[in-house]
Protein backbone atom coordinates (compact mmCIF):
# COMPACT_ATOMS: atom_id res chain seq x y z
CA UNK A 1 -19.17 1.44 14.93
CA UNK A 2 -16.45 1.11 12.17
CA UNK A 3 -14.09 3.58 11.03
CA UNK A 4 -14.18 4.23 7.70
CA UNK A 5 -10.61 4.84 5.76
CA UNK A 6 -11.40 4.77 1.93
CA UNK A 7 -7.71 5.27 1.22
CA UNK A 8 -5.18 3.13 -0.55
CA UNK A 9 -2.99 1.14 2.23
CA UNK A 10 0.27 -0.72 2.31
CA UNK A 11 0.01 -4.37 1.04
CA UNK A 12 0.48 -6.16 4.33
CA UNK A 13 -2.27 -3.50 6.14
CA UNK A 14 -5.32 -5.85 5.80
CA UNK A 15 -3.34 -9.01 7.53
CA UNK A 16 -2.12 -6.48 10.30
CA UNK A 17 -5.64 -5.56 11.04
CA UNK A 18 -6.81 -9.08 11.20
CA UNK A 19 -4.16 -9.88 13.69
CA UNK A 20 -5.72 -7.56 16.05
CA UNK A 21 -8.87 -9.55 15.55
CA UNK A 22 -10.51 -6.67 13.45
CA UNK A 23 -12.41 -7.44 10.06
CA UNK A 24 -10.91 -5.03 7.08
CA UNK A 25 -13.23 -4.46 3.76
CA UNK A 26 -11.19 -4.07 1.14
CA UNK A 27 -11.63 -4.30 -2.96
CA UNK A 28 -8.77 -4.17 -5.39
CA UNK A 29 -8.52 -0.56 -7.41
CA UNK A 30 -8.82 -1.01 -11.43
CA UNK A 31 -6.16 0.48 -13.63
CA UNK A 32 -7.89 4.31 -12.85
CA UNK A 33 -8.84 3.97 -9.95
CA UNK A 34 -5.70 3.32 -8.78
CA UNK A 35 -3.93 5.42 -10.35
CA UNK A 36 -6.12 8.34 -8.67
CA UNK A 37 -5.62 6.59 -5.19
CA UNK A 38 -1.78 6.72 -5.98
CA UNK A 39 -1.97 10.47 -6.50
CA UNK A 40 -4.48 11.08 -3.20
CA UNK A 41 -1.84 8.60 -1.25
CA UNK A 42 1.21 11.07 -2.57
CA UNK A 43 -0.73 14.56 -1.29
CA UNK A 44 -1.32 12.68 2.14
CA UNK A 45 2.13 11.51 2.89
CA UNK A 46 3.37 14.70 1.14
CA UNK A 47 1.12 16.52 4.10
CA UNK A 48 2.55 13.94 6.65
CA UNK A 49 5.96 14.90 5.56
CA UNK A 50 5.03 18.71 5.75
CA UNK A 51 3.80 18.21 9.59
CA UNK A 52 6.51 15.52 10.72
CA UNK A 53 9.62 16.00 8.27
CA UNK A 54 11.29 13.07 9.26
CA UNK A 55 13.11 10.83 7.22
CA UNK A 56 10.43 7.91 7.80
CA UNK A 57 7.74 10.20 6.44
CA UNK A 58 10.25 11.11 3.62
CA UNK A 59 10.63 7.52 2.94
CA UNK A 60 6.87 6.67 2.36
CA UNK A 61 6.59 9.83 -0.09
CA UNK A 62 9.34 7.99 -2.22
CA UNK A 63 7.29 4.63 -1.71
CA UNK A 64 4.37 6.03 -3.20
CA UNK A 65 6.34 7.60 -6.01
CA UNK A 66 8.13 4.40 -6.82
CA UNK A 67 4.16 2.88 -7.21
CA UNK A 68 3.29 5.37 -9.41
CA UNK A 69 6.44 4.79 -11.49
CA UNK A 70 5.53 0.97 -11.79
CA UNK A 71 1.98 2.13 -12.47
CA UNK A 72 3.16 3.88 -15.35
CA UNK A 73 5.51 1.35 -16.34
CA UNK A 74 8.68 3.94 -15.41
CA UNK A 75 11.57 3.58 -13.74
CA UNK A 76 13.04 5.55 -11.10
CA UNK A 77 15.81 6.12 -13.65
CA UNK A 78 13.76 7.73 -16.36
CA UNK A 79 12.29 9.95 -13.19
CA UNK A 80 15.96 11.20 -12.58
CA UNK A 81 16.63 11.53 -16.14
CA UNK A 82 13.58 13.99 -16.44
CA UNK A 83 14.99 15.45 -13.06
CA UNK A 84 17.98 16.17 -14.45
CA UNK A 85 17.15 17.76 -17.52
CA UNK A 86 14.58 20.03 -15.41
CA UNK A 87 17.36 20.98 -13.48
CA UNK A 88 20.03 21.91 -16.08
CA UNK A 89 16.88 24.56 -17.64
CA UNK A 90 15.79 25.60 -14.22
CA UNK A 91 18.28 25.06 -11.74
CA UNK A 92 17.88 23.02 -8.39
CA UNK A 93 17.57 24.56 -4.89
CA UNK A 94 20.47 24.62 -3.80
CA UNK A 95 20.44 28.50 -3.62
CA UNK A 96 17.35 28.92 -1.36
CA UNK A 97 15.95 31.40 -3.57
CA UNK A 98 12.23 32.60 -2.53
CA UNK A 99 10.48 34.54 -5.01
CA UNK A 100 8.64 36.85 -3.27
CA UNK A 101 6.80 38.86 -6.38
CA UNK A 102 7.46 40.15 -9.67
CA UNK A 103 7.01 44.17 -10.27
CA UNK A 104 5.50 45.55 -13.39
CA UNK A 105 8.32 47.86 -15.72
């Protein structure tokens, strides 16, 4: 019985199946379709990354980021650009700060 993935995969995934002398099925995602793989791919290593927190899980969050930054025709320069002006208005975390509610006056 196969096992049925429907997720978007590294690009060297299908030739490391075959080597184990398994079949992949495969298509190649259009323009929207990827980009909504690319966003389901960053909530699943983002979960890895919540359950693991190593720095190998932290690595493929940043490789999915960097995709979607070449799908959008970005850079990871304009993403730190925008990351800095965020935190100049908002502030980073450095501080630790939980918000825990905000009372009514």
């Amino acid at each position: 019985m196969p096992t049925v993935y429907d997720k978007l995969v590294r690009d060297r995934i299908p030739a490391l199946i075959e080597a184990t002398d398994e079949q992949p099925v495969t298509h190649t995602a259009d323009s929207v379709e990827y980009a909504d793989r690319l966003a389901a791919k960053l909530r699943e290593e983002a979960t890895e990354f919540d359950d693991d927190r190593t720095l190998e899980e932290l690595a493929d969050v940043l490789e999915v980021i960097d995709a979607i930054l070449a799908h959008r025709d970005s850079s990871r320069a304009e993403l730190e650009r925008i990351q800095q002006e965020k935190r100049a208005e908002k502030g980073g975390f450095e501080d630790r700060i939980v918000l825990e509610r905000v009372d009514e006056q």
